[in-house]
Protein backbone atom coordinates (compact mmCIF):
# COMPACT_ATOMS: atom_id res chain seq x y z
CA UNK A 1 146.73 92.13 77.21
CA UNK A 2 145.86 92.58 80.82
CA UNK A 3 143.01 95.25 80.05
CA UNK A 4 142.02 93.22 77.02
CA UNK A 5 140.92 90.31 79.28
CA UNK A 6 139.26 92.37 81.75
CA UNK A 7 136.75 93.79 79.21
CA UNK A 8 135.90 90.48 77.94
CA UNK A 9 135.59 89.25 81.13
CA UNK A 10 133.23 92.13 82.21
CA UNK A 11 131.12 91.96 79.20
CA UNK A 12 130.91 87.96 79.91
CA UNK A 13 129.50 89.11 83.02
CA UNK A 14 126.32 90.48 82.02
CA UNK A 15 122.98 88.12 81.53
CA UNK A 16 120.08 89.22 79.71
CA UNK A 17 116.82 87.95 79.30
CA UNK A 18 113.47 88.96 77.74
CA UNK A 19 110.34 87.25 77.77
CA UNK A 20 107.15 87.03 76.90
CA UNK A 21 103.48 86.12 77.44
CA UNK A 22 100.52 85.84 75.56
CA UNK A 23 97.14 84.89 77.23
CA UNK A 24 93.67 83.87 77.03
CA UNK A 25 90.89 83.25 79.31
CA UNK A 26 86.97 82.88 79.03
CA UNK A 27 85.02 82.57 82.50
CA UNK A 28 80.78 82.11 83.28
CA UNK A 29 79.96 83.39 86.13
CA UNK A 30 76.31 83.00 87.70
CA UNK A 31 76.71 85.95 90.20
CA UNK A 32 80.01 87.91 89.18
CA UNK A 33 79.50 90.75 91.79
CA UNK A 34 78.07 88.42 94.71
CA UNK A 35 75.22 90.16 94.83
CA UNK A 36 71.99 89.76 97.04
CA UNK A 37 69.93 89.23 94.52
CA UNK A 38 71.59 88.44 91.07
CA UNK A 39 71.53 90.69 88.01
CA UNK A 40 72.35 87.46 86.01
CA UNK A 41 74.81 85.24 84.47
CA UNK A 42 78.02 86.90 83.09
CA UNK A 43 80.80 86.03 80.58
CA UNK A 44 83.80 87.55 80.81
CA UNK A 45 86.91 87.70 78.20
CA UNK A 46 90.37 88.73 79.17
CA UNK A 47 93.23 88.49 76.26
CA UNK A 48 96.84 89.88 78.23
CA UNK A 49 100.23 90.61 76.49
CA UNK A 50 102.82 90.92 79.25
CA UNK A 51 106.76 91.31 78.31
CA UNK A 52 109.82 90.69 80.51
CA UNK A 53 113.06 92.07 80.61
CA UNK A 54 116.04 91.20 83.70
CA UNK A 55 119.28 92.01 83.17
CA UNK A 56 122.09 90.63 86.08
CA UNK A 57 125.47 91.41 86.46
CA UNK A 58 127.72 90.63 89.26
CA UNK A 59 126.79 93.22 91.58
CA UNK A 60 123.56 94.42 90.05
CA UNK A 61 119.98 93.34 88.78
CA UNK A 62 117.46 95.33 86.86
CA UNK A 63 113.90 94.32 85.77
CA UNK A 64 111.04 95.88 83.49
CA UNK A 65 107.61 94.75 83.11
CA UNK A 66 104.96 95.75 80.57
CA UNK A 67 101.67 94.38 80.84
CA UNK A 68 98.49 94.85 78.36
CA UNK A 69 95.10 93.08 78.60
CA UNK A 70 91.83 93.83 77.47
CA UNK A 71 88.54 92.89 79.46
CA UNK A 72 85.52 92.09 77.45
CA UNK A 73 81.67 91.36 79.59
CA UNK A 74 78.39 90.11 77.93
CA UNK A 75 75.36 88.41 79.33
CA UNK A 76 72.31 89.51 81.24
CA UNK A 77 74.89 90.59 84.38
CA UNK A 78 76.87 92.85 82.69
CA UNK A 79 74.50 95.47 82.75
CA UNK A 80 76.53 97.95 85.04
CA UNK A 81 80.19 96.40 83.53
CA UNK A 82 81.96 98.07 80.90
CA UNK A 83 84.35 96.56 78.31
CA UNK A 84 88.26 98.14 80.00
CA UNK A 85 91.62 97.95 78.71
CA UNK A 86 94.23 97.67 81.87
CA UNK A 87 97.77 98.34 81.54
CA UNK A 88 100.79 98.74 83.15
CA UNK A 89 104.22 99.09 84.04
CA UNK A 90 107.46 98.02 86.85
CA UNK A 91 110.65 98.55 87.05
CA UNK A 92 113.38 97.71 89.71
CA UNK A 93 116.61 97.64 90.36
CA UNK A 94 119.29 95.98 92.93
CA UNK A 95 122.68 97.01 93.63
CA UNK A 96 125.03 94.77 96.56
CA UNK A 97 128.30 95.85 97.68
CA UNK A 98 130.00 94.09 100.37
CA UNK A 99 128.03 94.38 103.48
CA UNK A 100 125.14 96.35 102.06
CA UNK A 101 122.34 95.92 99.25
CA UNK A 102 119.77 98.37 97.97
CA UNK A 103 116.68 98.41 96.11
CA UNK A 104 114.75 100.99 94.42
CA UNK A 105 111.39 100.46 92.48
CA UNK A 106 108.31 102.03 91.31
CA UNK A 107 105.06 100.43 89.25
CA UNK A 108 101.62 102.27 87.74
CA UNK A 109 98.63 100.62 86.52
CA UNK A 110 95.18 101.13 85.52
CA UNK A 111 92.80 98.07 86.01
CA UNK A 112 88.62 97.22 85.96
CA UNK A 113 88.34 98.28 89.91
CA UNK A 114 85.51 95.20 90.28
CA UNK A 115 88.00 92.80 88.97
CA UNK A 116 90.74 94.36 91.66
CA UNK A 117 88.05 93.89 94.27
CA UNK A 118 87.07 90.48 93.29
CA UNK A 119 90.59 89.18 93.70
CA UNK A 120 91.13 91.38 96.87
CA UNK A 121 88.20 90.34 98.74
CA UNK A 122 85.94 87.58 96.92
CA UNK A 123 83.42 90.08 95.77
CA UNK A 124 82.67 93.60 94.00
CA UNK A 125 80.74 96.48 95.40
CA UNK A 126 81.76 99.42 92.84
CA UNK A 127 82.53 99.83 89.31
CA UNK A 128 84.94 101.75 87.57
CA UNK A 129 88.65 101.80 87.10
CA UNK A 130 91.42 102.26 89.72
CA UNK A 131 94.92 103.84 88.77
CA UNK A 132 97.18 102.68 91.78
CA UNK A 133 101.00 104.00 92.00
CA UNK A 134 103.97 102.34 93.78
CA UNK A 135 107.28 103.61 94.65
CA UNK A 136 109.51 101.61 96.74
CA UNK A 137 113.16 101.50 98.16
CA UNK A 138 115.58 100.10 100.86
CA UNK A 139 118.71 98.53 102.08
CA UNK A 140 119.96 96.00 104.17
CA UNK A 141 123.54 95.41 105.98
CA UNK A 142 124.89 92.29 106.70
CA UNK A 143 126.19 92.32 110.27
CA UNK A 144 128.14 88.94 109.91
CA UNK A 145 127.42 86.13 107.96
CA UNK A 146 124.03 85.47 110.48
CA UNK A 147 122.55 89.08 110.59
CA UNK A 148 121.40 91.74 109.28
CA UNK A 149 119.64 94.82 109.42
CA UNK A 150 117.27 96.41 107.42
CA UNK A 151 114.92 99.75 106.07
CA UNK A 152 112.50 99.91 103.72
CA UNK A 153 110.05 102.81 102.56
CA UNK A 154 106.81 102.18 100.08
CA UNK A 155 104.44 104.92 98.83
CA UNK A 156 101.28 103.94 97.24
CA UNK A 157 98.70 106.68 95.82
CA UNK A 158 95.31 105.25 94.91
CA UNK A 159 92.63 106.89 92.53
CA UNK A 160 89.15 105.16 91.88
CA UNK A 161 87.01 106.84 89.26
CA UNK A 162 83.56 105.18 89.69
CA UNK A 163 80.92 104.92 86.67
CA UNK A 164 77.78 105.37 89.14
CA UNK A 165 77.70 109.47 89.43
CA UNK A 166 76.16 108.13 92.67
CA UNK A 167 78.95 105.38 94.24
CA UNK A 168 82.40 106.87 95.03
CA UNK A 169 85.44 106.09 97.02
CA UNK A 170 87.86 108.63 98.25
CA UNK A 171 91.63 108.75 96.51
CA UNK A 172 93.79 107.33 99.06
CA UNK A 173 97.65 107.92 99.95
CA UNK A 174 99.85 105.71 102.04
CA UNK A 175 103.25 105.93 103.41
CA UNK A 176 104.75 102.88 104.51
CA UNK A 177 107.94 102.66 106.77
CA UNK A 178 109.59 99.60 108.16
CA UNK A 179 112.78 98.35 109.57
CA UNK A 180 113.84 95.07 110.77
CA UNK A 181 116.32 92.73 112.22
CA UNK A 182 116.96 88.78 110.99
CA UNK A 183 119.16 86.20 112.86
CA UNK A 184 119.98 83.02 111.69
CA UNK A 185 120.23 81.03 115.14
CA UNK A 186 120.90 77.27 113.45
CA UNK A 187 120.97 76.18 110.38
CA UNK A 188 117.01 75.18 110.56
CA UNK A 189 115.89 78.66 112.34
CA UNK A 190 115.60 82.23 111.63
CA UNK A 191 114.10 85.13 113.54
CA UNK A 192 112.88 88.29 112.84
CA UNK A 193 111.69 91.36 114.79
CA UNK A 194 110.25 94.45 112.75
CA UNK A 195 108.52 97.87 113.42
CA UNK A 196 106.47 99.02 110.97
CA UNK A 197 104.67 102.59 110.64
CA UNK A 198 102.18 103.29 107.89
CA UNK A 199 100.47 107.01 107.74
CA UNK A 200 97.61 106.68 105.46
CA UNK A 201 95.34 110.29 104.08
CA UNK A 202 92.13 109.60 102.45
CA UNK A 203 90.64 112.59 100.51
CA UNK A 204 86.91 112.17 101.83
CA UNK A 205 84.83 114.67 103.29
CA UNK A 206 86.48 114.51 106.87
CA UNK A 207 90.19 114.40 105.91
CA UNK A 208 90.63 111.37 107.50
CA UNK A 209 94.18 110.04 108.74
CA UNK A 210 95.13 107.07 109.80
CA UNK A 211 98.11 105.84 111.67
CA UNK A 212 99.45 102.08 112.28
CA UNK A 213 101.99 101.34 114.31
CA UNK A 214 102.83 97.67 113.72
CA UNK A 215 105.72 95.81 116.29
CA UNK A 216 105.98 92.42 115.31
CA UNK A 217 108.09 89.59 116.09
CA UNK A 218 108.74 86.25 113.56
CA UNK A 219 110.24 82.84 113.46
CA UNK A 220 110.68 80.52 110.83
CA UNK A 221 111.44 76.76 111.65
CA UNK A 222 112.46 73.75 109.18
CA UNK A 223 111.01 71.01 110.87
CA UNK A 224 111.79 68.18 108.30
CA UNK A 225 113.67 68.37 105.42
CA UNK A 226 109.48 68.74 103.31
CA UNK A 227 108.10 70.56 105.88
CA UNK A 228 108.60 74.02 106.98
CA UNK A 229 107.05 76.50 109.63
CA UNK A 230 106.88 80.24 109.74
CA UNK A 231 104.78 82.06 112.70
CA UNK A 232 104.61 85.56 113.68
CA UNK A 233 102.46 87.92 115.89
CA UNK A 234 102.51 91.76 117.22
CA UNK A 235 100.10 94.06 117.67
CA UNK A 236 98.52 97.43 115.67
CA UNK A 237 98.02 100.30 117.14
CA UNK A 238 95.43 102.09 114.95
CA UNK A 239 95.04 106.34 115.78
CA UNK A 240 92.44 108.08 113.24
CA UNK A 241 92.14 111.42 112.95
CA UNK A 242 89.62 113.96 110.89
CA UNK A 243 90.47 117.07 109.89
CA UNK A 244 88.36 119.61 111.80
CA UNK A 245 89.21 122.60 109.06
CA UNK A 246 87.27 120.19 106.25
CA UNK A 247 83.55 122.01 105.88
CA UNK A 248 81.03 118.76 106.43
CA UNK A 249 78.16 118.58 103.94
CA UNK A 250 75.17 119.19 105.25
CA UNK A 251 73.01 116.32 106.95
CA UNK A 252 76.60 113.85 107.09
CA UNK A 253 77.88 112.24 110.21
CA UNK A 254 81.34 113.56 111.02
CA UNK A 255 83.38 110.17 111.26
CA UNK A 256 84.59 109.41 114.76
CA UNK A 257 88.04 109.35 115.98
CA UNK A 258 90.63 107.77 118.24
CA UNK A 259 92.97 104.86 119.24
CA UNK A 260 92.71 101.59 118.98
CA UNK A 261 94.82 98.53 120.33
CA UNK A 262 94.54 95.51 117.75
CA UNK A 263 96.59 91.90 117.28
CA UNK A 264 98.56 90.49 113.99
CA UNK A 265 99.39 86.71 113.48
CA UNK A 266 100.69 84.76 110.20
CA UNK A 267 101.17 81.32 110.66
CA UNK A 268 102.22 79.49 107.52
CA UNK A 269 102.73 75.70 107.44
CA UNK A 270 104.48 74.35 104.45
CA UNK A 271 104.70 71.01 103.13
CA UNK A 272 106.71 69.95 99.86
CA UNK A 273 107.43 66.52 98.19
CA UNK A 274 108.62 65.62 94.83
CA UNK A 275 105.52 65.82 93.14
CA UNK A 276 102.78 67.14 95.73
CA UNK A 277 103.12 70.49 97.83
CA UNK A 278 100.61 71.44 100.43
CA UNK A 279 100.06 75.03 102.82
CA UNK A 280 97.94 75.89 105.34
CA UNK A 281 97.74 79.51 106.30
CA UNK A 282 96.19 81.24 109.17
CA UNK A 283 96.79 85.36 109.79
CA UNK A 284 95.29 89.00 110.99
CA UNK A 285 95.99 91.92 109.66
CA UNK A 286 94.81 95.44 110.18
CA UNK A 287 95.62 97.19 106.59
CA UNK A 288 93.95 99.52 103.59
CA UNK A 289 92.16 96.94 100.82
CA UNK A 290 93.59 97.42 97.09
CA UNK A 291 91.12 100.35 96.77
CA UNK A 292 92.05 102.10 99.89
CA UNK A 293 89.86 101.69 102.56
CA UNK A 294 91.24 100.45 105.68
CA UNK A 295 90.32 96.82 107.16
CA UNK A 296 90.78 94.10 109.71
CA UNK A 297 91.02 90.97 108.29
CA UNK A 298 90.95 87.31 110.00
CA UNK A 299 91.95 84.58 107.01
CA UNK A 300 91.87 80.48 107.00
CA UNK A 301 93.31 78.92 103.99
CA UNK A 302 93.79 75.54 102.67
CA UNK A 303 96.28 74.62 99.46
CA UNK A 304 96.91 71.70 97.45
CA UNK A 305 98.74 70.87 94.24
CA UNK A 306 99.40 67.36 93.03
CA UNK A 307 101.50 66.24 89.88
CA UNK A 308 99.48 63.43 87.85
CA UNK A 309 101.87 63.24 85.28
CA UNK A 310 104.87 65.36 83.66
CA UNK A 311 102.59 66.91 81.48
CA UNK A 312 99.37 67.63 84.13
CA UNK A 313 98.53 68.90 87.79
CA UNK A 314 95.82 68.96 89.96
CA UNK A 315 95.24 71.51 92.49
CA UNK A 316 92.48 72.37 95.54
CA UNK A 317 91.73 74.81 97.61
CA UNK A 318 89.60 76.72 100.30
CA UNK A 319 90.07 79.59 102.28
CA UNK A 320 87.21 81.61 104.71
CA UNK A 321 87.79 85.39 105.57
CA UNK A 322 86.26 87.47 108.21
CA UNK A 323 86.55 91.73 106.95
CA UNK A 324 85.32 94.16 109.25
CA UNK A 325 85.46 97.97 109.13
CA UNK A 326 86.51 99.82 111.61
CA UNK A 327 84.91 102.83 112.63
CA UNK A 328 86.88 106.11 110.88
CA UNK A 329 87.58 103.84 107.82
CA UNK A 330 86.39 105.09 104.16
CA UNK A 331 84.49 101.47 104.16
CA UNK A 332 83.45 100.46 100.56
CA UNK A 333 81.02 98.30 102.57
CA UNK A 334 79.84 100.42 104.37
CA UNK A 335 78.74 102.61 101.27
CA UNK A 336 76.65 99.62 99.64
CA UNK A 337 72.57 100.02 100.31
CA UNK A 338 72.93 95.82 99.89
CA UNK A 339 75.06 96.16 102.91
CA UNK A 340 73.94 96.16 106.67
CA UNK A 341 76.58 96.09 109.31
CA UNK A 342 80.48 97.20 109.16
CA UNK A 343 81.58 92.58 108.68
CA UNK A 344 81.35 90.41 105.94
CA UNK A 345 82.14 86.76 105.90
CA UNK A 346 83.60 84.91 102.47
CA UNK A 347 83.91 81.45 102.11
CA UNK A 348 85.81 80.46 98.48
CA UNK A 349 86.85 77.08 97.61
CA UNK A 350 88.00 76.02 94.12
CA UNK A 351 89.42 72.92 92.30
CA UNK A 352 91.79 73.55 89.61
CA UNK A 353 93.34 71.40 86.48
CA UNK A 354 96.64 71.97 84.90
CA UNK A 355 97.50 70.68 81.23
CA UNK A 356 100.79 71.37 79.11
CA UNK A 357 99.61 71.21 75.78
CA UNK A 358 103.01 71.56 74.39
CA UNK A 359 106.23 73.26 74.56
CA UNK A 360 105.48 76.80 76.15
CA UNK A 361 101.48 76.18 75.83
CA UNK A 362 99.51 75.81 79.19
CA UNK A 363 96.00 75.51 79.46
CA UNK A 364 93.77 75.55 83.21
CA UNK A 365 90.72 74.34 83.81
CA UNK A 366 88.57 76.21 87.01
CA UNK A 367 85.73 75.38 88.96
CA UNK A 368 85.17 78.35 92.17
CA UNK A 369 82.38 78.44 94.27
CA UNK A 370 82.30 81.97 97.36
CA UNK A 371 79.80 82.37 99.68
CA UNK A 372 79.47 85.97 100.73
CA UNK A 373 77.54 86.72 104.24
CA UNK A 374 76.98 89.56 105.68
CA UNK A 375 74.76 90.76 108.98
CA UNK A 376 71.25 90.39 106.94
CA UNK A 377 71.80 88.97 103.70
CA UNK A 378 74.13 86.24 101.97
CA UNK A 379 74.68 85.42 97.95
CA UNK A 380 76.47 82.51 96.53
CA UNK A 381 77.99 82.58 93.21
CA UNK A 382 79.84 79.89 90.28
CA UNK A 383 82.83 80.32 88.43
CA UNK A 384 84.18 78.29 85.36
CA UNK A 385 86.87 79.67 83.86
CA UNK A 386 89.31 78.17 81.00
CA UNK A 387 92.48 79.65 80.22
CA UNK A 388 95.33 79.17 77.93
CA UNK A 389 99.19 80.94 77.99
CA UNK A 390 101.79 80.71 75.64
CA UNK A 391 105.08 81.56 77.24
CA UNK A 392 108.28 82.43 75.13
CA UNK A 393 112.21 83.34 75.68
CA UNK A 394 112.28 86.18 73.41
CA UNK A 395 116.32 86.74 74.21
CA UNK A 396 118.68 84.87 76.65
CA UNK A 397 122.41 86.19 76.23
CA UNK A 398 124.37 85.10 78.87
CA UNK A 399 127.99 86.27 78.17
């Protein structure tokens, strides 16, 4: 009888849930790329299939992701785009004992590299695809109930196959190492201190390497019971290397190397209410951009969502970002004949309108204006986009 009621009560214990997504989204864009001068107006169609699995248990969580989408261009400005099907897949998984937790997780996908640089940083400079792959782990131990310590390791391997026989951008590998310390000092305040170390090989014609070293130190404050404070700052300490055995092609500039002493800051300010929630964010970071070349990046940004209604949200935003390239970087920029300098400057600000159109059914409405300028030239460009999602509980079986 005993046994009898501990299987029931472990298979009672297990909670499973898949889900589903099915979207579709049409945007006109005046100047997709952000080009100098540009090549035209561009539509773009994106239809994505994306399916969910989690399964819990008492002392252990796994989830699986499966994403599909297909990208469509047409108009006069999608002369150098080419229609791309992206895909993709994650999976992770959580085990806690006692004192201790640990995490293990790996992802690949295959997306339009302009679309990855577009939502990276404002504005596309190469064409192509981009394969990037993730693998992940780490633990943490809980020293009492108010601290804990932590390790985590991330590898990410980044291949960019360019349709211009003339544009490229070296493959990139990173290795990411961090660990970290958390104390709960009231109620209202945590604090964090971390060291991070990231080694990072690009496959270019110097064998560059780069290594960050990146001591940092946090806080996060609840001020009120809506608002809510996190700051942090250290400092990076950048060393790149070339590889001195790589042959040089003729007439090319070997890339320099060296050390160099930076600064990282995050401040997040958080505000939430019933029915509105705004953030203001202000950071520097010194890091590799989703296609691999390393950059120093300043950002200002301004969020707001407000509930009209139950059924309807409204939602604004701004943000201005300052990305330079430092010297011994495989800069992307740097690469571009429309290009002069090693900075760019983008301003974005869009205004946004949420509808539920029924149960599951979502639609947005868009409007995004960026300003790109660089040293000698600027471009502005117009987005309008309208999208629609249909969201669905496939499975929920929570015994």
């Amino acid at each position: 009888m005993l046994s009898l009621d501990a299987s029931v009560s472990a298979a009672r214990a297990i909670d499973l849930v898949l889900k589903s997504q099915l979207g579709q989204s049409v945007e006109f864009n005046d100047n997709r790329d952000l080009s100098t001068k540009s090549k035209g107006d561009t539509y773009t169609f994106l239809s994505s299939l994306m399916f969910d699995a989690v399964v819990r248990t008492p002392t252990m969580k796994f989830a699986a992701t499966v994403d599909l989408s297909y990208l469509t261009f047409t108009g006069p400005g999608a002369d150098l785009l080419t229609d791309a099907l992206s895909h993709g897949v994650r999976a992770s998984i959580e085990r806690r004992e006692k004192v201790m937790t640990y995490n293990f997780g790996g992802s690949w996908s295959r997306r339009d590299a302009s679309t990855v640089q577009i939502e990276d940083i404002g504005f596309a400079t190469v064409h192509g695809h981009v394969d990037t792959y993730v693998a992940e782990g780490g633990m943490r131990r809980d020293l009492s109930p108010y601290e804990s310590i932590g390790w985590a390791s991330r590898v990410t391997a980044i291949q960019f196959w360019s349709q211009a026989a003339n544009s490229h951008a070296p493959d990139s590998l990173s290795v990411v190492n961090t660990a970290d310390w958390r104390r709960q000092l009231s109620p209202l305040t945590d604090v964090t201190a971390a060291v991070q170390f990231e080694w990072q090989n690009l496959d270019n014609a110097s064998g560059t390497n780069n290594y960050i070293w990146r001591p940092t130190v946090g806080v996060q404050h609840r001020l009120t019971k809506q608002l809510t404070l996190k700051v942090s700052g250290g400092a990076a300490i950048t060393t790149t290397t070339q590889d001195v055995t790589t042959p040089i092609p003729p007439a090319t500039t070997p890339l320099p190397s060296g050390t160099k002493l930076g600064w990282l800051a995050d401040a997040l300010l958080v505000y939430k209410i019933k029915t509105a929630e705004f953030s203001f964010f202000a950071g520097r970071s010194v890091a590799p951009s989703a296609l691999g070349d390393l950059q120093e990046r300043s950002k200002v940004s301004l969020n707001y969502r407000q509930d009209i209604n139950p059924v309807s949200s409204l939602s604004l935003s701004g943000s201005f970002s300052h990305i330079t390239a430092p010297p011994g970087s495989n800069s992307i920029l740097l690469d571009q004949p429309s290009f002069t300098g090693n900075a760019v400057d983008v301003y974005t600000a869009s205004v946004g309108y949420n509808y539920l159109l029924a149960r599951d059914w979502t639609a947005q409405f868009t409007y995004r204006f960026t300003h790109r300028q660089a040293e000698t030239n600027r471009a502005n460009s117009n987005a309008v986009i309208l999208a629609i999602k249909h969201d669905v509980t496939l499975w929920h079986d929570n015994r």
